[in-house]
Protein backbone atom coordinates (compact mmCIF):
# COMPACT_ATOMS: atom_id res chain seq x y z
CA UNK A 1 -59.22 -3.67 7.73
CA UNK A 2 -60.48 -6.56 5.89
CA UNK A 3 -60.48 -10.26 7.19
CA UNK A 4 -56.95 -11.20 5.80
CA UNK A 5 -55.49 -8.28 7.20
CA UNK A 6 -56.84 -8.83 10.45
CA UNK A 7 -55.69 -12.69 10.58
CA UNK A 8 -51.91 -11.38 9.45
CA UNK A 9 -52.34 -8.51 11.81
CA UNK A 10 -49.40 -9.74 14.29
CA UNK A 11 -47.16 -11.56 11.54
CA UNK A 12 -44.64 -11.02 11.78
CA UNK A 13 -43.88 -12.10 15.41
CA UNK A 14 -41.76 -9.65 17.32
CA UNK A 15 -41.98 -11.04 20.46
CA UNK A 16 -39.12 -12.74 22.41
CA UNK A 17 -39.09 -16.67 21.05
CA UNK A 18 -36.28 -18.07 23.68
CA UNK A 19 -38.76 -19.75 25.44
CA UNK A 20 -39.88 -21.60 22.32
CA UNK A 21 -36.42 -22.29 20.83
CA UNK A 22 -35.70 -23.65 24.64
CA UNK A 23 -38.54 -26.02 24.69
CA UNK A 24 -37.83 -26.95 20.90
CA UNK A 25 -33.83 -27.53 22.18
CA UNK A 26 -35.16 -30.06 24.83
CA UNK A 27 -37.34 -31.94 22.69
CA UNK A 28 -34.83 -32.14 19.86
CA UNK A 29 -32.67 -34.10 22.76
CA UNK A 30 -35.07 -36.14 23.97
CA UNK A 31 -35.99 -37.34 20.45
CA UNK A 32 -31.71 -38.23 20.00
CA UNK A 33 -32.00 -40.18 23.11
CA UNK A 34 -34.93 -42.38 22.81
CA UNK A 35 -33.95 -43.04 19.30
CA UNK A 36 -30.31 -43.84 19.98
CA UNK A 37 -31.15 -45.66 22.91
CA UNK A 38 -33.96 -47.78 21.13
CA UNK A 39 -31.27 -48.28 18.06
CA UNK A 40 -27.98 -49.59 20.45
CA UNK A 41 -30.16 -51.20 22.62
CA UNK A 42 -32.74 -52.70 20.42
CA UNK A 43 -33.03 -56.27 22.26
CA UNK A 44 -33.27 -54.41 26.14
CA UNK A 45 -35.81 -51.97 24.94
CA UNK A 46 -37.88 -53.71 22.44
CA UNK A 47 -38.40 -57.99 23.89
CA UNK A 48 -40.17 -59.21 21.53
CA UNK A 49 -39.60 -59.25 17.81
CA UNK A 50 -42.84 -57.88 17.16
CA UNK A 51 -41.79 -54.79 18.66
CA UNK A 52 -38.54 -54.64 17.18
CA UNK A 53 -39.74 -54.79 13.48
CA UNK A 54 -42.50 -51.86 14.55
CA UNK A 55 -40.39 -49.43 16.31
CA UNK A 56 -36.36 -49.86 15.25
CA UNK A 57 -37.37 -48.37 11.55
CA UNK A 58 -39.51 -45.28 13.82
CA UNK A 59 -36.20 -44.52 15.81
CA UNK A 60 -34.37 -44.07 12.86
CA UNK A 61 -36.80 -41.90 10.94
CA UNK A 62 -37.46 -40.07 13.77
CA UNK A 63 -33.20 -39.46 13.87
CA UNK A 64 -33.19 -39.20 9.77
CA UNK A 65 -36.10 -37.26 9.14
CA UNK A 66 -38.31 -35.70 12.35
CA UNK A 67 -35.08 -34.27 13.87
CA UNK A 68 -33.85 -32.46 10.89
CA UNK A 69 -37.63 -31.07 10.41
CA UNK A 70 -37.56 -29.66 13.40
CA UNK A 71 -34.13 -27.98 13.91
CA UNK A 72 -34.62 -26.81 10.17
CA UNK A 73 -37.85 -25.21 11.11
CA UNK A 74 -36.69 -23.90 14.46
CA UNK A 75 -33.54 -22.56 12.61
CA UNK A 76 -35.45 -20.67 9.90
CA UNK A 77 -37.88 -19.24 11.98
CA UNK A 78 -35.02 -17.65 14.32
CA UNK A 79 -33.82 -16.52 10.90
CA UNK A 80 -36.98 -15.00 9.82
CA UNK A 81 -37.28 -13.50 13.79
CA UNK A 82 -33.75 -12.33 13.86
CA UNK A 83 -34.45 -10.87 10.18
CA UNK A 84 -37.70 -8.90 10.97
CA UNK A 85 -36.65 -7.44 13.90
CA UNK A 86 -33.55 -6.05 13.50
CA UNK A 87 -32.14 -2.33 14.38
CA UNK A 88 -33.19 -1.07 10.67
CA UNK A 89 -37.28 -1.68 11.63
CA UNK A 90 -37.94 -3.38 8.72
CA UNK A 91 -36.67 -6.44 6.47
CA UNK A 92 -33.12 -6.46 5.23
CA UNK A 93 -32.67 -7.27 1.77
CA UNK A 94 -35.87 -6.25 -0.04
CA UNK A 95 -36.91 -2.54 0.66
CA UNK A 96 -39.81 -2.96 -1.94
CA UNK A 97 -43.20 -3.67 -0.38
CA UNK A 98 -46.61 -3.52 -1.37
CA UNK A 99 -49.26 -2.04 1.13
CA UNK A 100 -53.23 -1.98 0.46
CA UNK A 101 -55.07 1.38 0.12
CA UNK A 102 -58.24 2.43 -0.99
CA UNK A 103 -56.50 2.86 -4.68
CA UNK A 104 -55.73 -0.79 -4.48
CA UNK A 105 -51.75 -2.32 -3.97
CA UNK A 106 -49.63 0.36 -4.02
CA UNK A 107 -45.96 0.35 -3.76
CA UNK A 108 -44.04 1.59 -0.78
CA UNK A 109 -40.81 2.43 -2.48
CA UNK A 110 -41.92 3.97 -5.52
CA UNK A 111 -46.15 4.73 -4.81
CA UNK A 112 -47.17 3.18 -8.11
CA UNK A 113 -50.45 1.45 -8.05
CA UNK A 114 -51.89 -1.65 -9.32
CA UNK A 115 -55.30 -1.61 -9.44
């Protein structure tokens, strides 16, 4: 195998991710709560107005733009899971691959080379 093949050798992962979504679940909360908290209670939480100018505008990018980054990535990657493992072995869709052999890329489906 050559180096590239050997770094990609486990993608994709097949392994059971609940653990990971879980974790991803509870920080996704605790991100809504800090944020909502430090937006409805702005005076309480931040004292000084120092503190208010710095971290009001964080709370709502973090609600605006962070959250939605990370519950897109945690959906597509459950996506991409649920895709590559399902009861067909393989990817849905797509049944056209391209595999490396000593004649160079060569085509799963149809065994043409490239080179």
């Amino acid at each position: 195998m050559n180096t590239n093949q050997e770094r990609n050798a486990n993608l994709p992962i097949r392994r059971n991710l609940t653990l990971t979504y879980a974790l991803s679940f509870i920080v996704a909360i605790l991100i809504v709560t800090a944020s909502v908290a430090g937006i409805l209670y702005r005076t309480v939480i931040y004292p000084t107005d120092e503190l208010l100018r710095l971290f009001v505008s964080n709370d709502v990018v973090n609600l605006f733009i962070g959250l939605p980054i990370l519950l897109g990535s945690k959906w597509m990657a459950w996506r991409e899971n649920e895709r590559c493992t399902s009861n067909s072995g393989g990817l849905k869709g797509s049944t056209r691959g391209w595999e490396a052999t000593s004649r160079g890329l060569v085509g799963r489906v149809s065994g043409e080379a490239l080179g």
